[in-house]
Protein backbone atom coordinates (compact mmCIF):
# COMPACT_ATOMS: atom_id res chain seq x y z
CA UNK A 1 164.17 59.81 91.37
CA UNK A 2 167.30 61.53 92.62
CA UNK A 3 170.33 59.35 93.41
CA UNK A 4 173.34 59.55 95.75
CA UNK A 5 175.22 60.55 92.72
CA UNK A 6 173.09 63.40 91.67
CA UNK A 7 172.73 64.63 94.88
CA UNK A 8 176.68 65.04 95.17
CA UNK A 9 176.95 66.54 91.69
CA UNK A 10 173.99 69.23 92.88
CA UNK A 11 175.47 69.98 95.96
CA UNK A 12 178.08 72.14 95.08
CA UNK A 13 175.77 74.44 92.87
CA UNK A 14 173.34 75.24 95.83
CA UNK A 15 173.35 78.44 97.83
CA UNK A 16 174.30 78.96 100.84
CA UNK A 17 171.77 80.62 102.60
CA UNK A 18 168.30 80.04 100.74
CA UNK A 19 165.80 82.88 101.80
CA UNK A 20 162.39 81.67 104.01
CA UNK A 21 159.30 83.18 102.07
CA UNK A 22 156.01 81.60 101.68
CA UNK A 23 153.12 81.67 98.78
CA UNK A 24 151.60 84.95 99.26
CA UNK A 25 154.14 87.53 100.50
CA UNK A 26 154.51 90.30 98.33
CA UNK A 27 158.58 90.32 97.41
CA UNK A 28 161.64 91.77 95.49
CA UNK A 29 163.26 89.88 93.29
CA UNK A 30 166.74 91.33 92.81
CA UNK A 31 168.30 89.68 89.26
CA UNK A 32 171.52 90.13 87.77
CA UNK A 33 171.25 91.40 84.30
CA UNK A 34 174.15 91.01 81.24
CA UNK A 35 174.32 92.73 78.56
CA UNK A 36 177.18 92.48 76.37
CA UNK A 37 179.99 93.63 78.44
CA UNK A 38 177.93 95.21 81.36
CA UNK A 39 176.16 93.57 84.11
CA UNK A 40 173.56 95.30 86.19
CA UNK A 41 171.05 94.31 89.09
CA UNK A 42 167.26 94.59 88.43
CA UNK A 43 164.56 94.14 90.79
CA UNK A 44 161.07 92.76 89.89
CA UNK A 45 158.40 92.75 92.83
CA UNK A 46 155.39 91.28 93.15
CA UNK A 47 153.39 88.72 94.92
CA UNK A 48 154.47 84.76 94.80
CA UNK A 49 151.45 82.92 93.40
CA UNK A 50 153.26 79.72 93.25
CA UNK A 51 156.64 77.55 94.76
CA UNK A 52 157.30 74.25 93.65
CA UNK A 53 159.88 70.80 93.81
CA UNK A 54 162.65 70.69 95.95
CA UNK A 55 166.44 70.81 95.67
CA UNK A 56 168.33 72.41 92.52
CA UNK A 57 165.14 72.42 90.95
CA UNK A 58 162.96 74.48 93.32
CA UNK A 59 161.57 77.25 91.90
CA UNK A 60 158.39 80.05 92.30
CA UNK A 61 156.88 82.49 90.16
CA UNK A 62 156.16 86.41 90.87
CA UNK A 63 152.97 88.16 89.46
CA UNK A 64 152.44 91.72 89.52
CA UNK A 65 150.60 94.22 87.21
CA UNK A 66 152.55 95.92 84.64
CA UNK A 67 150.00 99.16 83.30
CA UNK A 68 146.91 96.98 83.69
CA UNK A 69 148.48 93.72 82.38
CA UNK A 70 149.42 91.08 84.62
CA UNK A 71 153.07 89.80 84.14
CA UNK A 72 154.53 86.84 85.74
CA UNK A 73 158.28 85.70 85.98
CA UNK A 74 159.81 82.40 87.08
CA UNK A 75 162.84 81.84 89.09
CA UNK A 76 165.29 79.07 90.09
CA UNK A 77 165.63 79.67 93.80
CA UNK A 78 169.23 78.08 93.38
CA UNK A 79 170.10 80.08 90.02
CA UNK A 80 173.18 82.08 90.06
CA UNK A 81 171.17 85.00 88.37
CA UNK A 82 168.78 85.56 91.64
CA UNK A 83 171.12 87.83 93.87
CA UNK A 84 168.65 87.70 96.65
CA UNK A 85 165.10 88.07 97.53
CA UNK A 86 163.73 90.55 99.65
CA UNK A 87 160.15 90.14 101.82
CA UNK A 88 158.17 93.42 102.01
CA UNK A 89 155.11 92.00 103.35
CA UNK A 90 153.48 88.37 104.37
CA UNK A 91 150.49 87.62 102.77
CA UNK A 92 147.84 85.46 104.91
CA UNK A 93 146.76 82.74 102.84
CA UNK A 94 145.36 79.27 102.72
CA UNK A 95 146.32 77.94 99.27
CA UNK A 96 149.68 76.40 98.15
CA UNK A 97 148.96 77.88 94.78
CA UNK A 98 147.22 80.90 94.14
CA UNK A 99 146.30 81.28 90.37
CA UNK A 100 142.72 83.01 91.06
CA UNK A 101 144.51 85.96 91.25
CA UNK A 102 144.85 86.29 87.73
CA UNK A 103 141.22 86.43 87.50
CA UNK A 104 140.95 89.24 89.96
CA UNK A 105 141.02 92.91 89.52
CA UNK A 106 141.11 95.85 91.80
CA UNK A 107 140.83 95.54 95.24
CA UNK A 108 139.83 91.94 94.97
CA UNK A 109 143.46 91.17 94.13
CA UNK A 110 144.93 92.22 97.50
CA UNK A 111 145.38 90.08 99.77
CA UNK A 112 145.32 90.14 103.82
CA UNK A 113 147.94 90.46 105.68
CA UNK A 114 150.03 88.11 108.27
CA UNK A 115 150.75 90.26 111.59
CA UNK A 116 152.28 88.57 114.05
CA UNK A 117 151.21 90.70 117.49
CA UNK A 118 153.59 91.86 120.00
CA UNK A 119 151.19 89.97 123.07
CA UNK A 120 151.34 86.98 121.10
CA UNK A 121 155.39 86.80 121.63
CA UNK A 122 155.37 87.85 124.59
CA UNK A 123 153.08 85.03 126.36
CA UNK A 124 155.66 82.52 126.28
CA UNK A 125 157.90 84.76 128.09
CA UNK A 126 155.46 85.48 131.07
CA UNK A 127 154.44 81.77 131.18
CA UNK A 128 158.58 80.96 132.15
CA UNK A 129 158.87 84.01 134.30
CA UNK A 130 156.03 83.70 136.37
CA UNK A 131 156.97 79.38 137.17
């Protein structure tokens, strides 16, 4: 239920440029910290198990293993505290959400990885060259 009126109110508190990762890459989350007087930047990483709603709202959580104990974190894609989030590797996967994971230990927990091949790219380029 959003209305015209909302959606004008919202659209000042958006970001500007709104990162492009998927469920499954593994990612930094850089977050800006206060305490007291100081403010400081602290990165969390792990892989996104989950995204979910759409506009101010949207939001995805981060799991990773903290000394054998899995930890998960929620953010606000639009919140001023999320500096910026960094992709260190795609994960190939064919769920939206991916809470088996929490079930999973070892090397059951990894997941594959998304290459994209050089060849692949390239076929579109010898297809217009060669007409």
């Amino acid at each position: 239920m959003s209305s015209p009126i909302l959606k004008l109110v919202e659209e000042k508190f958006y970001k500007r440029t709104v990162p492009t990762f998927h469920v499954g890459d593994t990612v930094d989350v850089l977050t800006r910290i206060v305490e007291g007087e100081k403010e400081r930047t602290q990165i969390f990483n792990g892989v996104v198990i989950a995204r979910r709603s759409t506009g101010i709202n949207e939001s995805f959580v981060v799991r990773r293993l903290v000394g054998n104990e899995g930890v998960e974190r929620k953010f606000l894609i639009h919140s001023p505290n999320v500096i910026d989030v960094k992709i260190k590797r795609r994960g190939k996967v064919r769920r939206a959400k991916l809470y088996f994971l929490r079930h999973r230990i070892g090397k059951a927990r990894k997941l594959r990885e998304l290459r994209i091949s050089k060849s692949k790219t390239a076929k579109p380029e010898l297809a217009a060259a060669a007409v």
